[in-house]
C-alpha atoms as a PDB file:
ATOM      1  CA  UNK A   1      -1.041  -4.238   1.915  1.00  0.00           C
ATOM      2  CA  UNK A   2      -3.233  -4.011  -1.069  1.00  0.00           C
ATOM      3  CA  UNK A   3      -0.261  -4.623  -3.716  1.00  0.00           C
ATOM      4  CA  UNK A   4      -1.187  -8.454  -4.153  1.00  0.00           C
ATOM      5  CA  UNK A   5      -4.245  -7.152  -5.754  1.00  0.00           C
ATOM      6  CA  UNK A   6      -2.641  -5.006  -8.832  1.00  0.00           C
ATOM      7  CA  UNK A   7      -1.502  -6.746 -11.637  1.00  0.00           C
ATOM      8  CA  UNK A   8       2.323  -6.345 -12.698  1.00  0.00           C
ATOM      9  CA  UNK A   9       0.990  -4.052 -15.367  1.00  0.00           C
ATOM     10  CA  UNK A  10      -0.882  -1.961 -13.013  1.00  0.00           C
ATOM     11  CA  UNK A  11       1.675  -1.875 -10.354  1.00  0.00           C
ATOM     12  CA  UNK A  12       4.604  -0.933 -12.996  1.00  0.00           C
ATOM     13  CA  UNK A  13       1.823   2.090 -14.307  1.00  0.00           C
ATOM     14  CA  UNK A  14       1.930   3.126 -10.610  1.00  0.00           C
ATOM     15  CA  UNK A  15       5.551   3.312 -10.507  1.00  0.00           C
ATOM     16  CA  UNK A  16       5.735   5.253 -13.843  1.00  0.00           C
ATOM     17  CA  UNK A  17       3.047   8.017 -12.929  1.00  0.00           C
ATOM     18  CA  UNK A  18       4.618   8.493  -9.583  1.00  0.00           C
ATOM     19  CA  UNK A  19       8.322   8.826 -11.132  1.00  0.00           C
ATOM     20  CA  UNK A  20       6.675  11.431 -13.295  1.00  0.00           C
ATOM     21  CA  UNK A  21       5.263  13.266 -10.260  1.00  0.00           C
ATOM     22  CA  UNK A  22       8.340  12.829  -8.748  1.00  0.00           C
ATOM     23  CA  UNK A  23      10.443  14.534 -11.173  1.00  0.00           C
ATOM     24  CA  UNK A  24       8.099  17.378 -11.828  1.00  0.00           C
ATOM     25  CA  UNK A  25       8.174  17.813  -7.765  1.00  0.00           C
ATOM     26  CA  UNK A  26      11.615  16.857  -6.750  1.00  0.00           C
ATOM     27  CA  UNK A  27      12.015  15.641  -2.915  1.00  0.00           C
ATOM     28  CA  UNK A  28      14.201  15.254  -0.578  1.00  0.00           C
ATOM     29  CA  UNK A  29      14.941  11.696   0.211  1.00  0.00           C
ATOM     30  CA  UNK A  30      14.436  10.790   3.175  1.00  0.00           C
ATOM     31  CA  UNK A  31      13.981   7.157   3.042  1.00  0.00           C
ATOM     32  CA  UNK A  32      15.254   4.466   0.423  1.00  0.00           C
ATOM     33  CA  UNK A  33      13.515   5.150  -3.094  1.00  0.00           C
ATOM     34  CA  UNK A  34      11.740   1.742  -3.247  1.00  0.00           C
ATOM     35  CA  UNK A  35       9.896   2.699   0.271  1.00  0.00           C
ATOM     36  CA  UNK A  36       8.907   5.883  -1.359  1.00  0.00           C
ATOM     37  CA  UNK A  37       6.969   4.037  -4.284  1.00  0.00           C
ATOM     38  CA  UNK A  38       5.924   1.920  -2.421  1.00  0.00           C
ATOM     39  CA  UNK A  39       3.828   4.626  -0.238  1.00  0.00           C
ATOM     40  CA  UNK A  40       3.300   6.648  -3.246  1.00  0.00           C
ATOM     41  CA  UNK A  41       1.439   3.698  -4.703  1.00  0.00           C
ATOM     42  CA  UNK A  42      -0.859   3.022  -1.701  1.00  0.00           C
ATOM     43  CA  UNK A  43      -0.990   6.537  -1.783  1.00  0.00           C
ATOM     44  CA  UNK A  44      -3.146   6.820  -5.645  1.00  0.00           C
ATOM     45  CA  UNK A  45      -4.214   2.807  -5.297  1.00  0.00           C
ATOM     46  CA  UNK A  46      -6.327   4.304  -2.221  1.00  0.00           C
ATOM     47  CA  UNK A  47      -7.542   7.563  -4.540  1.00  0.00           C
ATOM     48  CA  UNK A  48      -8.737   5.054  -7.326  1.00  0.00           C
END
């Protein structure tokens, strides 16, 4: 996992983009909300 890399200020700017994303795209959950951030990070760390 690449999180040990980001800074607490980058990590909690990762968490606030993809809570925006989520609420302009709502989803069904379908696992626990901190798993979901936690992919959706890795998810735009790895498109940086």
């Amino acid at each position: 996992m690449m999180a040990g890399k980001l800074s607490k200020q980058e990590r909690k700017a990762l968490i606030q983009e993809v809570e925006k994303k989520r609420a302009e795209h709502p989803v069904k959950k379908t696992e626990s909300g901190f798993a979901t951030i936690d992919k959706d990070a890795e998810k735009l760390e790895s498109e940086n």
